[in-house]
PDB file of N, CA and C in Angstrom:
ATOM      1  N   UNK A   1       7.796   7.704  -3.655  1.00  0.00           N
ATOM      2  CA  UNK A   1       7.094   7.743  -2.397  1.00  0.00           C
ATOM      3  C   UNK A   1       7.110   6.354  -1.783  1.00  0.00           C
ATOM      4  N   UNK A   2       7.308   6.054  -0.325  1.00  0.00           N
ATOM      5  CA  UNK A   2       6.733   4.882   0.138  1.00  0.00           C
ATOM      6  C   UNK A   2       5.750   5.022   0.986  1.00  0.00           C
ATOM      7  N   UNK A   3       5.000   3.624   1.676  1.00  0.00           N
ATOM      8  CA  UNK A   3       3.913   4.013   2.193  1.00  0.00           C
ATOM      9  C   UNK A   3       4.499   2.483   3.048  1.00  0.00           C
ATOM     10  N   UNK A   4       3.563   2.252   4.041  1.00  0.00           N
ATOM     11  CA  UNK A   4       3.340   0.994   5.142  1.00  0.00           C
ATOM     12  C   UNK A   4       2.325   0.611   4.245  1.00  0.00           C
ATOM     13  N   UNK A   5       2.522  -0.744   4.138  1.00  0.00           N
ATOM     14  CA  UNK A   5       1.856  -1.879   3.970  1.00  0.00           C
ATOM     15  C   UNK A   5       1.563  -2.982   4.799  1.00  0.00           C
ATOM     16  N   UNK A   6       0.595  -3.269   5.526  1.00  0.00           N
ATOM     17  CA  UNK A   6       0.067  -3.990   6.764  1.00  0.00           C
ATOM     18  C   UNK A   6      -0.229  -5.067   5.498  1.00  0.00           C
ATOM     19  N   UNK A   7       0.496  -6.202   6.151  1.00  0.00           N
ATOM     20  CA  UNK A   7      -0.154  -7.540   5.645  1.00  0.00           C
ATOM     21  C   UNK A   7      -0.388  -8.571   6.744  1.00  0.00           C
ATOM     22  N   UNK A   8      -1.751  -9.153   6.628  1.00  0.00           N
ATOM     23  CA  UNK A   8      -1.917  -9.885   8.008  1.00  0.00           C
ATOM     24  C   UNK A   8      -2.489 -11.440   7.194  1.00  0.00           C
ATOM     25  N   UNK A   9      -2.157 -12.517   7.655  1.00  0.00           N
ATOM     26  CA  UNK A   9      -2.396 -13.694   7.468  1.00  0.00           C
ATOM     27  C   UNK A   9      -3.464 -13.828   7.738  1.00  0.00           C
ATOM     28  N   UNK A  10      -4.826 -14.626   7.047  1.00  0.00           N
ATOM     29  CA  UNK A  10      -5.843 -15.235   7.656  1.00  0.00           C
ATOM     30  C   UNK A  10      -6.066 -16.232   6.958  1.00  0.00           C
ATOM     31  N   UNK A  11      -6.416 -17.973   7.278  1.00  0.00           N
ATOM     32  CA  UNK A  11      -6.764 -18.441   7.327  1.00  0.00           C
ATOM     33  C   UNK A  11      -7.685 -18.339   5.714  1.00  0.00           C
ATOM     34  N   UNK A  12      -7.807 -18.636   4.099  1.00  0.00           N
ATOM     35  CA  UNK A  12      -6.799 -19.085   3.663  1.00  0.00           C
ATOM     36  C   UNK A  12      -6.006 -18.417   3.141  1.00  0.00           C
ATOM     37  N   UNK A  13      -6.132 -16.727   3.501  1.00  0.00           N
ATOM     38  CA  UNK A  13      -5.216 -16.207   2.457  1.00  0.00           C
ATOM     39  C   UNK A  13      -4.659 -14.644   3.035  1.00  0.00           C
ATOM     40  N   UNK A  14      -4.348 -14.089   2.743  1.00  0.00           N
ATOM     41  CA  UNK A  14      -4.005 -12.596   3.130  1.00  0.00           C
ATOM     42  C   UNK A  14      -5.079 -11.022   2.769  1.00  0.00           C
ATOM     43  N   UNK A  15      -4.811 -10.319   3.550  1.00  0.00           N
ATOM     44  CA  UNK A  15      -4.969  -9.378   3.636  1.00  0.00           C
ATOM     45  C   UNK A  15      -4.061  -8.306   3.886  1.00  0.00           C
ATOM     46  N   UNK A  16      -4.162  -6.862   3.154  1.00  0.00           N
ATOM     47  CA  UNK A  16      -3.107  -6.000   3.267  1.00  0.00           C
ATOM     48  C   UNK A  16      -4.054  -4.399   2.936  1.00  0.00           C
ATOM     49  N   UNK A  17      -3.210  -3.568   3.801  1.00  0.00           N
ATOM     50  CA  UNK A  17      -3.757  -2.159   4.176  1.00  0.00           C
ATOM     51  C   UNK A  17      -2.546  -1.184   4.195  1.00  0.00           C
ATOM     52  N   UNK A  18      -3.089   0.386   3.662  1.00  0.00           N
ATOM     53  CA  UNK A  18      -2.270   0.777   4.075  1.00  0.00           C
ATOM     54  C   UNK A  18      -2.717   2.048   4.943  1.00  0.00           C
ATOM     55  N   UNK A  19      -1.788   2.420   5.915  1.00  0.00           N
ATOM     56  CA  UNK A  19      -2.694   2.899   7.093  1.00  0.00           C
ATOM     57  C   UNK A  19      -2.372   4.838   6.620  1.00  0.00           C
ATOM     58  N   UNK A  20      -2.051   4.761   5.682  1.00  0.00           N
ATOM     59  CA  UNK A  20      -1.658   6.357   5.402  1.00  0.00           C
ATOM     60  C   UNK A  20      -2.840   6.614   3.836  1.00  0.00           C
ATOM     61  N   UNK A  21      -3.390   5.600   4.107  1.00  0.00           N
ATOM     62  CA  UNK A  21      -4.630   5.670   2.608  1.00  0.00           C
ATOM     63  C   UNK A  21      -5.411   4.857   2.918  1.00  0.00           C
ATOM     64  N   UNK A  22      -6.304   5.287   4.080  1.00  0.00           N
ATOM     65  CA  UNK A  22      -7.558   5.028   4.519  1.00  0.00           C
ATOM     66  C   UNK A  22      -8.904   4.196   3.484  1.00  0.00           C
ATOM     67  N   UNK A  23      -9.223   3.217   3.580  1.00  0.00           N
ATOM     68  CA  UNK A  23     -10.408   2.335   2.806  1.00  0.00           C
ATOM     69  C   UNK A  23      -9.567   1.298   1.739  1.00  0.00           C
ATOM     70  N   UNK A  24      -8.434   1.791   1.234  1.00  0.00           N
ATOM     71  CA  UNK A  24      -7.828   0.886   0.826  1.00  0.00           C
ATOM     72  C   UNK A  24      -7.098  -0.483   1.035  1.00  0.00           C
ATOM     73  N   UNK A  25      -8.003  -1.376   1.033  1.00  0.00           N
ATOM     74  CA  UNK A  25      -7.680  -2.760   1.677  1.00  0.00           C
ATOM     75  C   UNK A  25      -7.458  -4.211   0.416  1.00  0.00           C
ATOM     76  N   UNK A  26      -6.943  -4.505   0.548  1.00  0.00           N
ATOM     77  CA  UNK A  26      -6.658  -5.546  -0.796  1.00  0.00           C
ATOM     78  C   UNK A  26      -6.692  -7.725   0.092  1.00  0.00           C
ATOM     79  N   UNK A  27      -7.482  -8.593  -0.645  1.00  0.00           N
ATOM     80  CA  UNK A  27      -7.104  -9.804  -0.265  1.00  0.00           C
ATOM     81  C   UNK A  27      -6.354  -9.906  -1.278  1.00  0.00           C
ATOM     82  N   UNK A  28      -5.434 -11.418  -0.831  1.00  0.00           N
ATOM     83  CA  UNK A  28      -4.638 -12.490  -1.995  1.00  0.00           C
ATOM     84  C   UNK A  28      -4.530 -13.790  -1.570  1.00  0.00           C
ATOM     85  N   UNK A  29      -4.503 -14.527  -2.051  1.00  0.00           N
ATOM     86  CA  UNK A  29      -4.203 -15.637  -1.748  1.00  0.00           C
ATOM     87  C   UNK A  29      -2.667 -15.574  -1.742  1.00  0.00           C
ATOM     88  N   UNK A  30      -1.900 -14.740  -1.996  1.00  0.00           N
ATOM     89  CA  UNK A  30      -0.405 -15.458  -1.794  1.00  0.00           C
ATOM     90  C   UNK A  30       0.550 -13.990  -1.516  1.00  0.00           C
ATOM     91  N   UNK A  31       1.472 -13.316  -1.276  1.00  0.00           N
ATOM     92  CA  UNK A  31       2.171 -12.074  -1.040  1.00  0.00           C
ATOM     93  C   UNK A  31       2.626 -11.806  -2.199  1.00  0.00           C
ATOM     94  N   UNK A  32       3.040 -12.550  -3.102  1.00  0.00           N
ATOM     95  CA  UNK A  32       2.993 -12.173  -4.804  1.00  0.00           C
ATOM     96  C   UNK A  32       2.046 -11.145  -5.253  1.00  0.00           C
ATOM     97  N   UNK A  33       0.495 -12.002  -4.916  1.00  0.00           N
ATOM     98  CA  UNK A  33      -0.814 -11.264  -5.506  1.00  0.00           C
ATOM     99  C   UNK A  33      -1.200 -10.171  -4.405  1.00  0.00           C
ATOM    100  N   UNK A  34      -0.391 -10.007  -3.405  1.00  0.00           N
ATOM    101  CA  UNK A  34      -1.062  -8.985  -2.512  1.00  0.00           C
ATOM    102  C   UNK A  34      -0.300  -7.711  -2.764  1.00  0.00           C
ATOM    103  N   UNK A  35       1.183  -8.247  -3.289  1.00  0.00           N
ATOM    104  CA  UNK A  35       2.022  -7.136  -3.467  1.00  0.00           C
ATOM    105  C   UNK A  35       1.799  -6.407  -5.009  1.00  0.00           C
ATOM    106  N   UNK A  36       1.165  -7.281  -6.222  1.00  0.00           N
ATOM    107  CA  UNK A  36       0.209  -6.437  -7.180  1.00  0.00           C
ATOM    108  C   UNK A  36      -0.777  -5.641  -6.715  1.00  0.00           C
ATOM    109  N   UNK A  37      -1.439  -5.950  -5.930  1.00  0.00           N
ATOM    110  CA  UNK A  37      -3.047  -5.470  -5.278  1.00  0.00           C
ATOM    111  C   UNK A  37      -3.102  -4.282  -5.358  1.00  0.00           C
ATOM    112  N   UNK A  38      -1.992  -4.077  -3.731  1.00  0.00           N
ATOM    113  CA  UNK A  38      -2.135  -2.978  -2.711  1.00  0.00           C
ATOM    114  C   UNK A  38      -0.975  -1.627  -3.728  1.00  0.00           C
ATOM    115  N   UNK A  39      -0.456  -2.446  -5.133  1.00  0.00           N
ATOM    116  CA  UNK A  39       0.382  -1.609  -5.643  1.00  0.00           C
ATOM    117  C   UNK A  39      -0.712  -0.988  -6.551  1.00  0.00           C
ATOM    118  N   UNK A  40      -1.604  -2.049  -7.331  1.00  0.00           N
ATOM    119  CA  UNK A  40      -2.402  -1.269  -8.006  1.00  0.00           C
ATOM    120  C   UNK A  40      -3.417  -0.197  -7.777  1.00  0.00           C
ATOM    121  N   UNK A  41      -3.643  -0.354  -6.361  1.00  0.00           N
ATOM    122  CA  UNK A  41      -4.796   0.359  -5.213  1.00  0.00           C
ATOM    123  C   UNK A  41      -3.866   1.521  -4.941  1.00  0.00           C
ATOM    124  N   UNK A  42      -2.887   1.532  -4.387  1.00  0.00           N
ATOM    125  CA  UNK A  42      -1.745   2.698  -4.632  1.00  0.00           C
ATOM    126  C   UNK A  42      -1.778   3.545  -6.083  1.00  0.00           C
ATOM    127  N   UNK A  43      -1.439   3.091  -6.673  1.00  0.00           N
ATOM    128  CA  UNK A  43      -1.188   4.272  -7.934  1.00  0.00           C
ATOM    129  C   UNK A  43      -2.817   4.591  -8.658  1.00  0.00           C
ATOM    130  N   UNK A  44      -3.672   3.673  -8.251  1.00  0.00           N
ATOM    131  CA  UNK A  44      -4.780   4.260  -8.544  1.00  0.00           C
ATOM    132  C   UNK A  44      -5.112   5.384  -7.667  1.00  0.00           C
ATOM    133  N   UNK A  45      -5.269   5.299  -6.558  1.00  0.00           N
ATOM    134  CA  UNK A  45      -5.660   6.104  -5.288  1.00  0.00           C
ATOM    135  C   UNK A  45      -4.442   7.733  -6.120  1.00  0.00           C
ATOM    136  N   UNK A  46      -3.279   7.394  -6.013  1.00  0.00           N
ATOM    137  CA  UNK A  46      -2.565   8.738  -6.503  1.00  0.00           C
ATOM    138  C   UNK A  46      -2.783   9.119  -7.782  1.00  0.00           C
ATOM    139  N   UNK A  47      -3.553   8.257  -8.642  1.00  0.00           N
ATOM    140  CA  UNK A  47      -4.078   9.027 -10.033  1.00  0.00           C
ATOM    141  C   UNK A  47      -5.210   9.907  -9.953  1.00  0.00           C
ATOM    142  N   UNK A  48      -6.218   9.252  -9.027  1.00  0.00           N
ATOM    143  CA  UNK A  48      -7.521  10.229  -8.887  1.00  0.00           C
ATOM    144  C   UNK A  48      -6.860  11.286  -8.225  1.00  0.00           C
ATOM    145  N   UNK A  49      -5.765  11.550  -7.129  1.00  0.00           N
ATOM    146  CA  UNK A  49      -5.967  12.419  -6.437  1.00  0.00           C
ATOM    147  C   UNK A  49      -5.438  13.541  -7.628  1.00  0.00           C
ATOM    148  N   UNK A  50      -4.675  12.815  -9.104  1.00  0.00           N
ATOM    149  CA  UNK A  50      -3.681  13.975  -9.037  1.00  0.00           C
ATOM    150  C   UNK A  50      -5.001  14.446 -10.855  1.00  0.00           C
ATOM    151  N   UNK A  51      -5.557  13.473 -10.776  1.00  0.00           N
ATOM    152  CA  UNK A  51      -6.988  13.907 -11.348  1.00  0.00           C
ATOM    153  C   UNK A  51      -8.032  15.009 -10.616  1.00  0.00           C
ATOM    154  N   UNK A  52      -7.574  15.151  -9.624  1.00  0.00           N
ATOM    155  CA  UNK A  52      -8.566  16.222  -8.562  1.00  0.00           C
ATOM    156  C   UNK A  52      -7.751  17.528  -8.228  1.00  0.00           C
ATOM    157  N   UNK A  53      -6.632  17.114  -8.661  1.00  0.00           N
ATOM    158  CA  UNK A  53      -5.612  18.209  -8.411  1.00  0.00           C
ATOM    159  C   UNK A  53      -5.318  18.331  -6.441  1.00  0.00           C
ATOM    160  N   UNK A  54      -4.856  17.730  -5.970  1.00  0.00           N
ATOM    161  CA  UNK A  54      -4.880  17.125  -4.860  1.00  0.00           C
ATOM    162  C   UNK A  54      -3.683  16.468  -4.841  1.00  0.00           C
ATOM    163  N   UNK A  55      -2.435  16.819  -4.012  1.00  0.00           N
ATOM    164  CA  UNK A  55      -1.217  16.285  -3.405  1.00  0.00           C
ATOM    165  C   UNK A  55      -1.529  15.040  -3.334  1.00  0.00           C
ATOM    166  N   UNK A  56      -0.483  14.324  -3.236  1.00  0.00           N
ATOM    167  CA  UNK A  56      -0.583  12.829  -2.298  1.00  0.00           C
ATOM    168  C   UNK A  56       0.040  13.205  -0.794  1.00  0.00           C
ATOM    169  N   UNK A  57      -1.006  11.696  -0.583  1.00  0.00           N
ATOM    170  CA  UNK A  57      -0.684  12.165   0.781  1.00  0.00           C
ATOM    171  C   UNK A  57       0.810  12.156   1.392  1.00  0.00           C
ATOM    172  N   UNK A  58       1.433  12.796   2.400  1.00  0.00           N
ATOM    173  CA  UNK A  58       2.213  12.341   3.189  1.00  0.00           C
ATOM    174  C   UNK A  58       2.333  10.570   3.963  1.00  0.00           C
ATOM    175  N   UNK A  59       3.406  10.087   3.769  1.00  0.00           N
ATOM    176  CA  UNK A  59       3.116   8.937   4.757  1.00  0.00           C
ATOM    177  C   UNK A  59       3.598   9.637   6.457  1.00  0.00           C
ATOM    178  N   UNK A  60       3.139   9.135   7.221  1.00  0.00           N
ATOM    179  CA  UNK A  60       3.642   9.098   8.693  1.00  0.00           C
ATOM    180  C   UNK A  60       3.750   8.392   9.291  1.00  0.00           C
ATOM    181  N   UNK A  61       3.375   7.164   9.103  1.00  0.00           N
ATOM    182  CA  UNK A  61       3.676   5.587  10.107  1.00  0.00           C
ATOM    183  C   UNK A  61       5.312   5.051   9.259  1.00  0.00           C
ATOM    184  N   UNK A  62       5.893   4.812  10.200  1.00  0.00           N
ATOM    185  CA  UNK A  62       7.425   4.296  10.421  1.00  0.00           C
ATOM    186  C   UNK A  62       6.736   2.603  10.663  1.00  0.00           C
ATOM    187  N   UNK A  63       8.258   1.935   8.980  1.00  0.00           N
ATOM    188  CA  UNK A  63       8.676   0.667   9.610  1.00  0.00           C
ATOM    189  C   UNK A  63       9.112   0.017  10.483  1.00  0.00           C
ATOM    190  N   UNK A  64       8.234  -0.572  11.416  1.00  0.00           N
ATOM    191  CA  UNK A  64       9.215  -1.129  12.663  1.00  0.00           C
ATOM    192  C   UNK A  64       9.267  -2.996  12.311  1.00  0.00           C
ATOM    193  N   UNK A  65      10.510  -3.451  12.002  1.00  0.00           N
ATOM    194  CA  UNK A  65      10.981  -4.447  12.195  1.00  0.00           C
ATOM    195  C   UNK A  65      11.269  -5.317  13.497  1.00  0.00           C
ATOM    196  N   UNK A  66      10.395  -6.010  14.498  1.00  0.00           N
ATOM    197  CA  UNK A  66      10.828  -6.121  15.218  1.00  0.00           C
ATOM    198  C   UNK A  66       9.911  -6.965  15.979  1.00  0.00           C
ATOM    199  N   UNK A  67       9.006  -8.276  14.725  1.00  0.00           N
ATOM    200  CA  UNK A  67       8.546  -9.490  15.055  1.00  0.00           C
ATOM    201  C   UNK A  67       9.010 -10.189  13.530  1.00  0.00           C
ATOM    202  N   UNK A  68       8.873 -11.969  14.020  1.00  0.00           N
ATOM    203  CA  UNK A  68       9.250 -12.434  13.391  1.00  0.00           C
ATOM    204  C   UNK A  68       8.030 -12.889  12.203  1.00  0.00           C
ATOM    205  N   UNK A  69       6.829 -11.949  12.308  1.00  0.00           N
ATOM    206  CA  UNK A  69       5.886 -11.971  11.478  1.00  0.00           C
ATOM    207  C   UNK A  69       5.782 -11.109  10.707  1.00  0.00           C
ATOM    208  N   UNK A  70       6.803 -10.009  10.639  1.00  0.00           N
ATOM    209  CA  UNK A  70       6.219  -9.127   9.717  1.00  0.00           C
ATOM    210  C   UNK A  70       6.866  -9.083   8.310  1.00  0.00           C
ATOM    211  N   UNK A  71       6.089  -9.059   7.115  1.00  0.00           N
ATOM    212  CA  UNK A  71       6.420  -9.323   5.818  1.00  0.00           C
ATOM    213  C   UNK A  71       6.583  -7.413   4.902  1.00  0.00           C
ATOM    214  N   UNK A  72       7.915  -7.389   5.068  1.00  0.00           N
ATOM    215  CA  UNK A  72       8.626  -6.220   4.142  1.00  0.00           C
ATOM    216  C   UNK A  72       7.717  -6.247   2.347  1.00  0.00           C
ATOM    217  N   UNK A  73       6.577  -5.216   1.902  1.00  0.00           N
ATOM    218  CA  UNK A  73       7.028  -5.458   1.085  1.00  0.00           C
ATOM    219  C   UNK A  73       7.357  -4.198   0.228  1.00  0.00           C
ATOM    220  N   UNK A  74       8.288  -4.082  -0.806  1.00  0.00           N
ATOM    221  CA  UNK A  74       8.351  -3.097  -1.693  1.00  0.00           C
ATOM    222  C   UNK A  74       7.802  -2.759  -2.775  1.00  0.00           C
ATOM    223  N   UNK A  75       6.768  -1.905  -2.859  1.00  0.00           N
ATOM    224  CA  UNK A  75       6.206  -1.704  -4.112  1.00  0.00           C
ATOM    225  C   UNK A  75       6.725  -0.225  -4.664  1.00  0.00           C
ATOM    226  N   UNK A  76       6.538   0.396  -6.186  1.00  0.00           N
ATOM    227  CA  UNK A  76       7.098   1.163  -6.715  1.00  0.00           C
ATOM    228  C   UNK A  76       5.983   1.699  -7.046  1.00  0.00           C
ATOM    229  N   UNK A  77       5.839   3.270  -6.536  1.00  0.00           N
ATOM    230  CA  UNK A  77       4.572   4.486  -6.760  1.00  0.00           C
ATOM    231  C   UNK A  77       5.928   5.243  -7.246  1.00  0.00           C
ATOM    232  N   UNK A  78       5.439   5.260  -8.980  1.00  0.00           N
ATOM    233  CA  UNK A  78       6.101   6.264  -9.805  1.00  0.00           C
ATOM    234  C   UNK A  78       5.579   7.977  -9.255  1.00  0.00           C
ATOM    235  N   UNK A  79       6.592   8.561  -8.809  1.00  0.00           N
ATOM    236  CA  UNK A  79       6.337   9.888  -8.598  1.00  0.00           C
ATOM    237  C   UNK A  79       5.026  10.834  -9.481  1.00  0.00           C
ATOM    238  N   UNK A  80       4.532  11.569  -9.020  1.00  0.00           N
ATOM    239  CA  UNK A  80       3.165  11.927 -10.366  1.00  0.00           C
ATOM    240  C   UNK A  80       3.566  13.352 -10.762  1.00  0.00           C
ATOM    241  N   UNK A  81       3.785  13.948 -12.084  1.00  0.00           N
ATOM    242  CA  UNK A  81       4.263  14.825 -12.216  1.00  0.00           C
ATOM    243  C   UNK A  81       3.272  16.130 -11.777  1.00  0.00           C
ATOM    244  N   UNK A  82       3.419  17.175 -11.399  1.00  0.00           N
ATOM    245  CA  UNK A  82       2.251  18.257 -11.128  1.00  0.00           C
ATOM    246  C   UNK A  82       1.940  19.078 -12.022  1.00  0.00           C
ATOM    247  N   UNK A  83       2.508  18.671 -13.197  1.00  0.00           N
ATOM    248  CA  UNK A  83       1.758  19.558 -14.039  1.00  0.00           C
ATOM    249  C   UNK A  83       0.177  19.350 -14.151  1.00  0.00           C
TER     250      UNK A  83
END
């Protein structure tokens, strides 16, 4: 699965969201530690759901590339089996 990851700079450190998994918001001081964060907040968020018996969600927001601020990152959400 992928998802959008909003990472926004502040003054001293970062913040990151993802807008297809609502309340989940992560700081870091550096895009290293933000890209653990928002990964660990990810596969947690898809363990409870698949603890509730509950799909994951769909993503629907599209990457748009197309400032020189925005930071790509890739994290890996192991598929969850449905049994």
């Amino acid at each position: 699965m992928k998802y959008l990851v909003i990472v926004e700079k502040s003054d001293p450190n970062y913040s990151a969201y993802v807008p297809d998994l609502p309340g989940y918001v992560t700081t870091g001081n550096s895009i290293i530690e933000i890209e653990q964060n928002i990964q660990e907040a990810i596969n947690g968020h898809l363990a409870i759901m698949k603890e509730f018996g509950e799909a994951p969600s769909e993503t629907f927001h599209k990457i748009v590339l197309n400032s020189p601020e925005v930071v790509l990152l890739q994290v890996f959400i192991p598929e969850l089996a449905t049994a």
